[in-house]
N, C-alpha and C. Protein backbone atom coordinates (compact mmCIF):
# COMPACT_ATOMS: atom_id res chain seq x y z
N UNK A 1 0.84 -1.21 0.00
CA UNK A 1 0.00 0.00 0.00
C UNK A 1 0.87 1.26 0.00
N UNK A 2 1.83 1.43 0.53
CA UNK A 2 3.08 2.76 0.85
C UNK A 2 3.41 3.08 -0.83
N UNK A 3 4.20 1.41 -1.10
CA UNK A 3 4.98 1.77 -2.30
C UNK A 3 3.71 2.65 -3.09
N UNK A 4 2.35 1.89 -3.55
CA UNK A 4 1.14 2.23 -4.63
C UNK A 4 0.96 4.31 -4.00
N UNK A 5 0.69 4.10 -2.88
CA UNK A 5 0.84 5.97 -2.37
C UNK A 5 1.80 6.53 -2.82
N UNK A 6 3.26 6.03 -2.90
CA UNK A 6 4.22 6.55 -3.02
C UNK A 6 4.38 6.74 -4.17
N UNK A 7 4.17 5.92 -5.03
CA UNK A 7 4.01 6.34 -6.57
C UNK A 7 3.32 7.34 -7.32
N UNK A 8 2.22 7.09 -6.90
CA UNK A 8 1.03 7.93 -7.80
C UNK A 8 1.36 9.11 -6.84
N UNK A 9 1.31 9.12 -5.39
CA UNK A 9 1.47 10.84 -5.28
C UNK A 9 2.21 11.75 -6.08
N UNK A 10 3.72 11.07 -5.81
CA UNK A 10 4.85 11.83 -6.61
C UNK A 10 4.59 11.91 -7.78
N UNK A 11 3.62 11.13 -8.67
CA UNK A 11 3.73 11.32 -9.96
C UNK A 11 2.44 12.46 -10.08
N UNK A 12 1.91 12.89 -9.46
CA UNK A 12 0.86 13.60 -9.24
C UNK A 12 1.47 14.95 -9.06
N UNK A 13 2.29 14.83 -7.73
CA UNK A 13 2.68 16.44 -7.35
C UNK A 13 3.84 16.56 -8.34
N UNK A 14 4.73 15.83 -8.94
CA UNK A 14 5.58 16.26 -10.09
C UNK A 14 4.59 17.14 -11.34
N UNK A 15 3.29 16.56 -11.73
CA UNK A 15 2.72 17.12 -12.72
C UNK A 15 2.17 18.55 -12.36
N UNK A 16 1.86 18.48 -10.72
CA UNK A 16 1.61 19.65 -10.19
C UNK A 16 2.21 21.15 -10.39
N UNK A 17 3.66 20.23 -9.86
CA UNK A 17 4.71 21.35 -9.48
C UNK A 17 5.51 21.53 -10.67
N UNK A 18 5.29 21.05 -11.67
CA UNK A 18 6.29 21.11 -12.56
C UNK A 18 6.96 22.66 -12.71
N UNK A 19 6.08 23.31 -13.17
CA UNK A 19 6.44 24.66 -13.55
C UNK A 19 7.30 25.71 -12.25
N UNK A 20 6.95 25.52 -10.84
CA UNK A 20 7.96 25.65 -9.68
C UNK A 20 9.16 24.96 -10.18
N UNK A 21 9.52 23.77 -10.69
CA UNK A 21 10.38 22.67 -10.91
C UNK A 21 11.31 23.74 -12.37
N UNK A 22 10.51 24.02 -12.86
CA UNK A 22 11.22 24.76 -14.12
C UNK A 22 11.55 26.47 -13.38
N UNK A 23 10.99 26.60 -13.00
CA UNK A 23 11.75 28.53 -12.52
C UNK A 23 12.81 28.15 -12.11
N UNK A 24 12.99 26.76 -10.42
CA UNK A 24 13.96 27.31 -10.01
C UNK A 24 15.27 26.28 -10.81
N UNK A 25 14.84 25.48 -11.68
CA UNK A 25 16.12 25.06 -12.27
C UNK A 25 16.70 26.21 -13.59
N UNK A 26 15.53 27.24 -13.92
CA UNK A 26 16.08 28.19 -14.69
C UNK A 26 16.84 29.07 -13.80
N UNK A 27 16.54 29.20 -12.73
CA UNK A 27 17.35 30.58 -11.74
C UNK A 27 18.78 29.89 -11.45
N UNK A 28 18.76 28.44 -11.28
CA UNK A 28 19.89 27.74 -10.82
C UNK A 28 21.41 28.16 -12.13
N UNK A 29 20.01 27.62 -13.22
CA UNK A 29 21.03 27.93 -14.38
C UNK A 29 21.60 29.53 -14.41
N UNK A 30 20.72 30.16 -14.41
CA UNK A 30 21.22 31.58 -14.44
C UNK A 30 22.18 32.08 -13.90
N UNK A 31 22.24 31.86 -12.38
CA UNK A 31 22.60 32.10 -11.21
C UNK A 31 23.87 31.33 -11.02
N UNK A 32 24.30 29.88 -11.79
CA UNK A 32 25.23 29.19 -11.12
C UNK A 32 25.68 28.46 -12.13
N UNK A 33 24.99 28.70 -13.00
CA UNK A 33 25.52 27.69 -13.94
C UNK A 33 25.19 26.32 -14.07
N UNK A 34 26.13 25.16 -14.60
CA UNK A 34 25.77 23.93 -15.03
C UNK A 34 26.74 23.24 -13.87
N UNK A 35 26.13 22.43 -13.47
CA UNK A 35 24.62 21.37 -13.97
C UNK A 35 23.73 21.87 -12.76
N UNK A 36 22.58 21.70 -13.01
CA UNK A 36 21.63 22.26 -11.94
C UNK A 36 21.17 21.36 -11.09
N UNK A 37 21.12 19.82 -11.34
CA UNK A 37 20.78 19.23 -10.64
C UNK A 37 22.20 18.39 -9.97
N UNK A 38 22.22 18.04 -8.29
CA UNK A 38 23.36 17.59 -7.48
C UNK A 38 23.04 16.27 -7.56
N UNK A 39 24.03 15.50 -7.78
CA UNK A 39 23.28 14.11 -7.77
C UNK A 39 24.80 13.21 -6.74
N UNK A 40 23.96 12.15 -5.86
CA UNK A 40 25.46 11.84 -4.86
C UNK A 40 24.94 10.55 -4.79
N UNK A 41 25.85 9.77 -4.34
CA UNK A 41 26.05 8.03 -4.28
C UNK A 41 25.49 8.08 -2.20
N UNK A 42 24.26 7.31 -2.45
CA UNK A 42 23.53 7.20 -1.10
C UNK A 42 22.91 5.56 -0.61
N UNK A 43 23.14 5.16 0.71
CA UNK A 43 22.95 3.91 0.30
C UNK A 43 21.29 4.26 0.86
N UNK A 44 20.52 3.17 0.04
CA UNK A 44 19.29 2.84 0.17
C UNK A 44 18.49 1.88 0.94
N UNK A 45 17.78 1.26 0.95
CA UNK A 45 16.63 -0.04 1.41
C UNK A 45 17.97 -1.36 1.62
N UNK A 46 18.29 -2.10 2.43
CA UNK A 46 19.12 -3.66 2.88
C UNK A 46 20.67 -2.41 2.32
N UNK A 47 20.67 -1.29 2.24
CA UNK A 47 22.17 -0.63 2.19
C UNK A 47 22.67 -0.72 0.27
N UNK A 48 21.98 -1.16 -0.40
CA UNK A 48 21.84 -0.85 -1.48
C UNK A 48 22.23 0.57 -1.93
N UNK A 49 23.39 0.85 -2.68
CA UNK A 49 23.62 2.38 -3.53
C UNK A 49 22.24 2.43 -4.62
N UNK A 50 22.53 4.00 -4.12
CA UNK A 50 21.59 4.68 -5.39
C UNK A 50 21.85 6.27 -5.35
N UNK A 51 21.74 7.28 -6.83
CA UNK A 51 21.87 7.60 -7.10
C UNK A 51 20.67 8.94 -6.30
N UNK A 52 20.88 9.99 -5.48
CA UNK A 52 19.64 10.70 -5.09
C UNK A 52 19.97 12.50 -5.83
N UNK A 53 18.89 13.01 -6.13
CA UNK A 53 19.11 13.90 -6.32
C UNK A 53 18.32 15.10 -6.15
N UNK A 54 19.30 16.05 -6.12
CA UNK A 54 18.90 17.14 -5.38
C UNK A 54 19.21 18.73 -6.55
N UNK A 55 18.35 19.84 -6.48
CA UNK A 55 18.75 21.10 -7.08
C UNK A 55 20.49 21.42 -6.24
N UNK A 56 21.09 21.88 -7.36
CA UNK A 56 22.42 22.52 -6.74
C UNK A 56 22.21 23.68 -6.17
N UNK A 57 23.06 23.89 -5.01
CA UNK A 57 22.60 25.30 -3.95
C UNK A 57 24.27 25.66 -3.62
N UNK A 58 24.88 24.79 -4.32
CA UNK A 58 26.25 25.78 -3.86
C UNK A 58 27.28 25.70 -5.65
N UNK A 59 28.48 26.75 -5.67
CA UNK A 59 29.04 27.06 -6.57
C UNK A 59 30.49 26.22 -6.72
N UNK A 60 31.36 25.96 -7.62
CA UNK A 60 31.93 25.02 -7.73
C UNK A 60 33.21 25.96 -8.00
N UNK A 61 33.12 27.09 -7.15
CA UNK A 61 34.66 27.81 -7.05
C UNK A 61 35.73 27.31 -5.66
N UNK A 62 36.91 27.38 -6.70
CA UNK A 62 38.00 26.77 -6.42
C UNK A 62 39.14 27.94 -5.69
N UNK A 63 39.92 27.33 -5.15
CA UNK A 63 40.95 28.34 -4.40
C UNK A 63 42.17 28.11 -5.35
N UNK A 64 43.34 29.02 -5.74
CA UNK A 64 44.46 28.70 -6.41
C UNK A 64 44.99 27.65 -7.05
N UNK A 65 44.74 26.67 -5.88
CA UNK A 65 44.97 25.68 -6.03
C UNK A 65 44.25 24.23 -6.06
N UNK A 66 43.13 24.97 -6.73
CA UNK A 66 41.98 24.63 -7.22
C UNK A 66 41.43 23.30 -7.04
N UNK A 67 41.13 23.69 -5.44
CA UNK A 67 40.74 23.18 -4.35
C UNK A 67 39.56 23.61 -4.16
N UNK A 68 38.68 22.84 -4.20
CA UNK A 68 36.83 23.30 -3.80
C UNK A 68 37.18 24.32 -2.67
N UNK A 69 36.46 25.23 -2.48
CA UNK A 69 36.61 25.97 -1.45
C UNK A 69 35.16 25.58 -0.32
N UNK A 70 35.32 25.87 1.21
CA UNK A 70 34.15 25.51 2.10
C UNK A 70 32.93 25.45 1.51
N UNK A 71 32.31 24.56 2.12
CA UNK A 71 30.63 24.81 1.80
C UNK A 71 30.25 26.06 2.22
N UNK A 72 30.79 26.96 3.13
CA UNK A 72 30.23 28.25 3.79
C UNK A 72 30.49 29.57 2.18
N UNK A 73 31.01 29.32 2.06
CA UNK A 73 31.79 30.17 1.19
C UNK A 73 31.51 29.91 -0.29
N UNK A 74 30.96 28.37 -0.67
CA UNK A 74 30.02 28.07 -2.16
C UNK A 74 28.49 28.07 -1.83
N UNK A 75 28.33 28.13 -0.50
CA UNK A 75 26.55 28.33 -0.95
C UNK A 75 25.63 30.02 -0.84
N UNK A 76 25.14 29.72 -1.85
CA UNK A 76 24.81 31.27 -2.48
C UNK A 76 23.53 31.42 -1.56
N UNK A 77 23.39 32.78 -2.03
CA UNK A 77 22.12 33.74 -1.30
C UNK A 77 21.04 32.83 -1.80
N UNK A 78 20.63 32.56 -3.23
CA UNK A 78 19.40 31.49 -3.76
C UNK A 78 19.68 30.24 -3.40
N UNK A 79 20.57 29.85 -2.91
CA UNK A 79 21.07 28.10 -2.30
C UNK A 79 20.43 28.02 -0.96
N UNK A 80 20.71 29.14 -0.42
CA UNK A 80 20.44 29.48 1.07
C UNK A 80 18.99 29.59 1.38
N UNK A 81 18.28 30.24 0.36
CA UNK A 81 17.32 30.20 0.28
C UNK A 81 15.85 28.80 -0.02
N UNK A 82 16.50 28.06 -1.28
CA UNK A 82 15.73 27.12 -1.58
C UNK A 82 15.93 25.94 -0.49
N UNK A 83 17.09 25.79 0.20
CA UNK A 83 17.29 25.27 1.33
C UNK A 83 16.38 25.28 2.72
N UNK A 84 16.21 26.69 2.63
CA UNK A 84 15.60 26.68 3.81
C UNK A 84 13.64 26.39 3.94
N UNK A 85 13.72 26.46 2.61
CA UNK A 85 12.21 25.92 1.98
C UNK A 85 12.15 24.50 1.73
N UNK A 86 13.52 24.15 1.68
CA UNK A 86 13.78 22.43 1.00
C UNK A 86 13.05 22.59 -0.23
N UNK A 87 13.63 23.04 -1.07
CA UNK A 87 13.24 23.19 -2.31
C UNK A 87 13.75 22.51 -2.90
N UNK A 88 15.24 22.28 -2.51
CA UNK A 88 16.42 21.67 -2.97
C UNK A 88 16.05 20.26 -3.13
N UNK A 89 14.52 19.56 -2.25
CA UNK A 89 14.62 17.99 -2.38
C UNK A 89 13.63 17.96 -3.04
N UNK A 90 13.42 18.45 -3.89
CA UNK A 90 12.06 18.25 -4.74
C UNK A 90 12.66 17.48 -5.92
N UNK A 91 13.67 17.38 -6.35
CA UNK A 91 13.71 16.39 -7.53
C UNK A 91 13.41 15.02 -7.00
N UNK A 92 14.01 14.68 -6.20
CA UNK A 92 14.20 13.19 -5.43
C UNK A 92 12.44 12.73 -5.40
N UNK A 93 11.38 13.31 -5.78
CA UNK A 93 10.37 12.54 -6.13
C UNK A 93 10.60 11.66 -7.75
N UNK A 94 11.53 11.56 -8.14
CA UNK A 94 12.07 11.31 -9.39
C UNK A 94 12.45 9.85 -8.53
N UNK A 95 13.21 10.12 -7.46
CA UNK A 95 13.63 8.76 -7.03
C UNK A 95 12.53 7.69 -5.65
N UNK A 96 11.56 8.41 -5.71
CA UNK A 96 10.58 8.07 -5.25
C UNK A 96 9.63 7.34 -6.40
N UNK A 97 9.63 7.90 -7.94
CA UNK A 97 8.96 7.35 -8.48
C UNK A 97 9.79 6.06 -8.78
N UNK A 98 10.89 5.89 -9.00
CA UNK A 98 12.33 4.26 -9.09
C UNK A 98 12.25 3.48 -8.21
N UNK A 99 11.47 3.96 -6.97
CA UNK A 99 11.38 2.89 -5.98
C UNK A 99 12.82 2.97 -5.21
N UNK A 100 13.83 3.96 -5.87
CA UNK A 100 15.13 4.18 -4.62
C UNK A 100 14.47 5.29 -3.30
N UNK A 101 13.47 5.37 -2.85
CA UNK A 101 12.98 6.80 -1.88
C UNK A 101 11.37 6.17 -1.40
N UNK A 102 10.87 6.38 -0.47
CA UNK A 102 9.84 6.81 -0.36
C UNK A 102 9.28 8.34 -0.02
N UNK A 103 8.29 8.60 0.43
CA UNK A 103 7.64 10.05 0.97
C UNK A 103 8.23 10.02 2.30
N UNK A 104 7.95 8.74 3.05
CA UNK A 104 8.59 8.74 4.70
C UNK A 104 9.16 7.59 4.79
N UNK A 105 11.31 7.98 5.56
CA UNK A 105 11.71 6.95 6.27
C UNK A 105 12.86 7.70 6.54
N UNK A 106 13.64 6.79 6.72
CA UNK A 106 15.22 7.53 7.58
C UNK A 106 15.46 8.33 5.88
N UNK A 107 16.60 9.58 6.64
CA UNK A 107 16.99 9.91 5.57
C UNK A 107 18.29 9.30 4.80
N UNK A 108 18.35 9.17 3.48
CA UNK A 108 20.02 8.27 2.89
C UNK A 108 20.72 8.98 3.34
N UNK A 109 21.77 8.22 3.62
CA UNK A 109 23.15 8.98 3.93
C UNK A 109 24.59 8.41 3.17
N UNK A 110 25.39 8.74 3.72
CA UNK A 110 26.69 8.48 1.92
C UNK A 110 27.20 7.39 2.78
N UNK A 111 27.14 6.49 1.16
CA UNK A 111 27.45 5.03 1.10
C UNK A 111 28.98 4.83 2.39
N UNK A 112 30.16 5.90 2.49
CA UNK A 112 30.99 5.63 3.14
C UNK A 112 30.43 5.17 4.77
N UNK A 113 29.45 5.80 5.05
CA UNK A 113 29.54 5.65 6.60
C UNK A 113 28.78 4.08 7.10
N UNK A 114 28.80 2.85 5.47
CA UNK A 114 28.37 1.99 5.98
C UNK A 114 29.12 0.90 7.58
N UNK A 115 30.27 1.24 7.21
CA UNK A 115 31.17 0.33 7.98
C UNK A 115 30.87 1.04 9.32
N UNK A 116 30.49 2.14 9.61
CA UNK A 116 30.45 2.95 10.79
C UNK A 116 29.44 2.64 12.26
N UNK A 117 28.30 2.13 11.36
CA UNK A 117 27.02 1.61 12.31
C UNK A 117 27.06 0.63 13.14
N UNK A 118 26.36 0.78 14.22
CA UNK A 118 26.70 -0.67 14.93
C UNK A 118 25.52 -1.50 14.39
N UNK A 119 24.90 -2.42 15.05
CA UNK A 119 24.13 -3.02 14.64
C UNK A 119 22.87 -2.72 15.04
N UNK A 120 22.24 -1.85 16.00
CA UNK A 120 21.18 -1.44 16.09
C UNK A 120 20.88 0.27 14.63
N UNK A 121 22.05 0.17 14.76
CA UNK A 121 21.68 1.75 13.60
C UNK A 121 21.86 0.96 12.39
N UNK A 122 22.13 -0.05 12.08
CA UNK A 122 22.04 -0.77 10.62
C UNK A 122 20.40 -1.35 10.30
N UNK A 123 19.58 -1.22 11.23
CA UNK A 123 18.23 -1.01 11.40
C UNK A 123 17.56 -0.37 10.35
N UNK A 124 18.16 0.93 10.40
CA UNK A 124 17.33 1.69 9.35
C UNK A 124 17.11 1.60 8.06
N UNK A 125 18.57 0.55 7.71
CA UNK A 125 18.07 -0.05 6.11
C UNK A 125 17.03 -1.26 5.95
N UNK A 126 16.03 -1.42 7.18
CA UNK A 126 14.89 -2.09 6.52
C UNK A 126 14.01 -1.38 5.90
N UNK A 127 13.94 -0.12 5.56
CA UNK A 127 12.79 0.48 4.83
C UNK A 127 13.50 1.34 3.92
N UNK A 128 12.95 1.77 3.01
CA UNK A 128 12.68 3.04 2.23
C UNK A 128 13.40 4.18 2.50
N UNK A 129 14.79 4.75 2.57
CA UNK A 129 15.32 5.67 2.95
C UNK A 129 13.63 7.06 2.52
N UNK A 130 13.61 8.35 3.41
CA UNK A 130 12.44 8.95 2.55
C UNK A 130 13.03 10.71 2.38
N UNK A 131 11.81 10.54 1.50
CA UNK A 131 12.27 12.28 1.93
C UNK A 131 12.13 13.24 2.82
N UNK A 132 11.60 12.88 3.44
CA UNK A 132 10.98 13.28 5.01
C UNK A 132 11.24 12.07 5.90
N UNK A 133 11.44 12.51 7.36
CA UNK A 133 11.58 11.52 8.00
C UNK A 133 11.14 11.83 9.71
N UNK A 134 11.06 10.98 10.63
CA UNK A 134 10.95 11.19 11.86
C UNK A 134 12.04 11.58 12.91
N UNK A 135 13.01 11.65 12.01
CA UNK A 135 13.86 12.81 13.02
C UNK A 135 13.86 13.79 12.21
N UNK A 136 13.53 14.36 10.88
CA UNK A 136 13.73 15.49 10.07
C UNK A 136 13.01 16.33 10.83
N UNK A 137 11.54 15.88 11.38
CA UNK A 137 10.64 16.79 12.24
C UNK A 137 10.59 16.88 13.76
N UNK A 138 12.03 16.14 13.97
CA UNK A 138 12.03 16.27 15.50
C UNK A 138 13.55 16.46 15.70
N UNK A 139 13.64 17.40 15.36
CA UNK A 139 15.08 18.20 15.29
C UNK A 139 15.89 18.60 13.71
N UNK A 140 15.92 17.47 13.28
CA UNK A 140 16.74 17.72 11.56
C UNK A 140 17.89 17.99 12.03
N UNK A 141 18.52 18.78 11.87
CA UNK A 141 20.22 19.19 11.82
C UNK A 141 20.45 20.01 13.04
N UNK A 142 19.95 19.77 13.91
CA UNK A 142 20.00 20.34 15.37
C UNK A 142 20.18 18.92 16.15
N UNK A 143 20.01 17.89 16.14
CA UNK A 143 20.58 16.99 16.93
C UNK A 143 21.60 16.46 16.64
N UNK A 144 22.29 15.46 17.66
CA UNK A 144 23.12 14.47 17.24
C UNK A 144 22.97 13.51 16.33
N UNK A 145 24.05 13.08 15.86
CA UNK A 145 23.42 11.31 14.99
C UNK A 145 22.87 10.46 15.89
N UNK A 146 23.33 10.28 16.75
CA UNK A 146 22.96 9.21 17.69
C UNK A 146 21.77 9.57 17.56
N UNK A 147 21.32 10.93 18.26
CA UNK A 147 19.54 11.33 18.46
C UNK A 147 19.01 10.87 17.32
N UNK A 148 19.60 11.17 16.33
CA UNK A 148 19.23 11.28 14.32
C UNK A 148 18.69 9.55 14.40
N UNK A 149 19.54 8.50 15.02
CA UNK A 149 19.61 7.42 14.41
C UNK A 149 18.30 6.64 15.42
N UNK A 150 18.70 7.22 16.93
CA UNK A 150 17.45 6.58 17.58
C UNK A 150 16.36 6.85 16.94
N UNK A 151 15.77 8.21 16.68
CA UNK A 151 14.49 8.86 16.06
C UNK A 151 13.96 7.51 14.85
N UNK A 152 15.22 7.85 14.40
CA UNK A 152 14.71 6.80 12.87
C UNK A 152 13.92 4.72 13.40
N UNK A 153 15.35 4.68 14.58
CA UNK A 153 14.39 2.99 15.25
C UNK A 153 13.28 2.90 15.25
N UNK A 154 13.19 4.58 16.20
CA UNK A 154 11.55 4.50 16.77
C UNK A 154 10.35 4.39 15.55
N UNK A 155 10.85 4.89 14.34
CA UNK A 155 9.90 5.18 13.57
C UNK A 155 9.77 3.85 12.99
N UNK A 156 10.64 3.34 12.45
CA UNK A 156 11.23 1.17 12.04
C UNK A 156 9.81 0.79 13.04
N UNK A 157 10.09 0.65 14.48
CA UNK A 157 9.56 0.23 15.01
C UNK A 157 7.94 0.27 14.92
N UNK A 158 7.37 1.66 14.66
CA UNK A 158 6.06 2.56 15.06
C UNK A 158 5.93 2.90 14.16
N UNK A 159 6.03 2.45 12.91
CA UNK A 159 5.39 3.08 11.48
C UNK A 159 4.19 2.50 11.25
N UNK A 160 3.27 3.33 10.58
CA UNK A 160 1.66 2.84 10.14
C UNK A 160 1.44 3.89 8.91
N UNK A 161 0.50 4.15 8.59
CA UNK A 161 0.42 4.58 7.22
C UNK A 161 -0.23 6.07 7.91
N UNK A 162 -1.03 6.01 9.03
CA UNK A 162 -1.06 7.05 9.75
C UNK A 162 -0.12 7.86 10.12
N UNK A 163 0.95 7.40 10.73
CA UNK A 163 2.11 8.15 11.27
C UNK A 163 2.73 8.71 10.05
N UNK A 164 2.21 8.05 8.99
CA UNK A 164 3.35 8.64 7.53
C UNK A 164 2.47 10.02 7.28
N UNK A 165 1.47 9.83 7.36
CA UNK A 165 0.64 11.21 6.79
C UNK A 165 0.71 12.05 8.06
N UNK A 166 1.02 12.11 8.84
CA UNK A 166 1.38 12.63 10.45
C UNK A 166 2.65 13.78 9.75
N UNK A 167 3.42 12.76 9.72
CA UNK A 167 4.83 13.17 9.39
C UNK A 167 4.86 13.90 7.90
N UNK A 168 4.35 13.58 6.84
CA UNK A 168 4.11 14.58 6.00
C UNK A 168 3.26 15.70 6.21
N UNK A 169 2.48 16.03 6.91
CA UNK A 169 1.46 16.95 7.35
C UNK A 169 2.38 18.61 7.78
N UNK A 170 3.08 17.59 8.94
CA UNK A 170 4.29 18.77 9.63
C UNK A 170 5.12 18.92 9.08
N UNK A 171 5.60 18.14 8.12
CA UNK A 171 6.67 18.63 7.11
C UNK A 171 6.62 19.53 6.41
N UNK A 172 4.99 19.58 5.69
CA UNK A 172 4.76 20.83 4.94
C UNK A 172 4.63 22.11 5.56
N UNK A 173 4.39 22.09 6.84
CA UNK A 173 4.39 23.18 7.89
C UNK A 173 5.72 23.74 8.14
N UNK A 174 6.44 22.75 8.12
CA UNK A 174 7.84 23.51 8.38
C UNK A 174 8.86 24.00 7.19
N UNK A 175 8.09 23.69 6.05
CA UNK A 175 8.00 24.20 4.42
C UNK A 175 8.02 25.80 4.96
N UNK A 176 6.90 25.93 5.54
CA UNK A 176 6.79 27.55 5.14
C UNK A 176 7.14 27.89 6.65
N UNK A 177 7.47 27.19 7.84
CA UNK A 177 7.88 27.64 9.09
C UNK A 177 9.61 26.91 9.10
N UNK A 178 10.66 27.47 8.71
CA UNK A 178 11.73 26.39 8.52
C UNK A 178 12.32 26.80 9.77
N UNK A 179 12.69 25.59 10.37
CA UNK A 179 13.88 25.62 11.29
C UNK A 179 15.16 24.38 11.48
N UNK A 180 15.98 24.77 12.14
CA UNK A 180 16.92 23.37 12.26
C UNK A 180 17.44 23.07 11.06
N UNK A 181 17.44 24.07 10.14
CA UNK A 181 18.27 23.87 8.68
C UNK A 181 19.60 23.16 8.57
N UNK A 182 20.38 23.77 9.65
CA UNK A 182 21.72 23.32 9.18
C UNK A 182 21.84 23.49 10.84
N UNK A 183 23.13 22.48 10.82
CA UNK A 183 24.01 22.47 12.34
C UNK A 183 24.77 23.91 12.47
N UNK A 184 24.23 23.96 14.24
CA UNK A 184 24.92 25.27 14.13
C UNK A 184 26.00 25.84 14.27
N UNK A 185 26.56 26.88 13.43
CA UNK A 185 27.44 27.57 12.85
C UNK A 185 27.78 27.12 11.82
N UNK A 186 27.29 26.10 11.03
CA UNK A 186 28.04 25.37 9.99
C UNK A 186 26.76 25.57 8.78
N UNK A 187 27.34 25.48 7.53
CA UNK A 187 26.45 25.39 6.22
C UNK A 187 25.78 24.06 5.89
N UNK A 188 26.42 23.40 6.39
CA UNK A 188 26.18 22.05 6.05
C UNK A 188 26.72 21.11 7.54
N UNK A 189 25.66 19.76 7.22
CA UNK A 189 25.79 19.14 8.73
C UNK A 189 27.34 17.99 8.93
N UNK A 190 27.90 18.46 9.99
CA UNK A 190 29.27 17.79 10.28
C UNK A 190 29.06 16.40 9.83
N UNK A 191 30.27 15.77 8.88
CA UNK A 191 29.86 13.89 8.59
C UNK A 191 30.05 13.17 9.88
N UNK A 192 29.24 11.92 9.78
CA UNK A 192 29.11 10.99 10.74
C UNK A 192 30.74 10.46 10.88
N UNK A 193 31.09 10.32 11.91
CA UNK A 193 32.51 9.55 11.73
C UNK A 193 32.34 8.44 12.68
N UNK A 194 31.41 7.80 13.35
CA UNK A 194 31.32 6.22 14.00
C UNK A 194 31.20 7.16 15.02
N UNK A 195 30.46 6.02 15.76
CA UNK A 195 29.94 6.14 17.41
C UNK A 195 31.00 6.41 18.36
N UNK A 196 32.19 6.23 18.50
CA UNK A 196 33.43 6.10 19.21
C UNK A 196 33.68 7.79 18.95
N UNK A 197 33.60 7.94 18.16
CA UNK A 197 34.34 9.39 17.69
C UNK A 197 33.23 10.62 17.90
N UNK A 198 31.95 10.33 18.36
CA UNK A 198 31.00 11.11 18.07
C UNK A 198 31.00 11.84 19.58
């Protein structure tokens, strides 16, 4: 029943939103150039790679020695912006319609930090990495991983098709009320480096 919701919605609000979908990949272009869409290696459902993607929100300038320079320092005033709307995850209904995403579950995270988990946080690859999730709305980038990873058990544990429309409900609320964007002082959220180190 999730996957059949999960399909037809996204293919629904894609036809919806399309034209939102076209401004801001024209402003991206304008504004930043090529390629507009970010696309990164994420593991999925039993830890499976897949391909997720996202609008680009930062610039691909280099220092002398043409060296990416900080995320603080490549993400633009319109990066900053579609970010804080999560505008930026609106393609990834693309990977919701592939069956790599659902609407609700833990969020993917990069294939490196598989070796990192213990065995209760390797949990979260029984479902649907999503685009929304139950720690996205109960902190997002204001907690720890640890907090990040319990949130996600609880949800493994306590998911119903209710709690999914729960959790999308407040998501869209915090669409137009954003908070907990990013860890603070930072542009982007510190990588996981294993439980020992955290």
């Amino acid at each position: 029943m999730k996957r059949v919701f999960d399909f037809f919605s996204a293919l629904c609000l894609l036809f919806v939103i399309s034209p939102i979908l076209l401004i801001i990949a024209v402003a991206i272009r304008f504004k930043m150039g090529s390629p507009i869409l970010f696309k990164q290696l994420r593991a999925g459902m039993n830890g499976k790679p897949f391909y997720i993607y996202k609008f680009r929100t930062m610039t691909n300038s280099r220092d002398s020695n043409q060296e990416l320079l900080s995320d603080e320092k490549r993400l633009t005033f319109f990066g900053k912006f579609i970010r804080r709307h999560s505008l930026d995850e609106l393609p990834q209904l693309f990977n919701v319609i592939k069956g790599d995403m659902s609407f609700v579950g833990p969020r993917p995270l990069l294939m490196e930090y598989m070796p990192l988990y213990n065995q209760e946080q390797l949990r979260r690859f029984e479902v649907r990495p999503g685009i929304t999730g139950w720690s996205q709305i109960n902190g997002r980038n204001a907690i720890s991983w640890s907090e990040k990873f319990k949130l996600d058990i609880w949800y493994i544990d306590h998911r119903t098709f209710l709690l999914d429309i729960k959790i999308i409900l407040i998501t869209i609320l915090r669409v137009f009320l954003p908070k907990d964007i990013n860890q603070h002082g930072k542009a982007t959220y510190e990588k996981f480096k294993g439980n020992k180190q955290e």
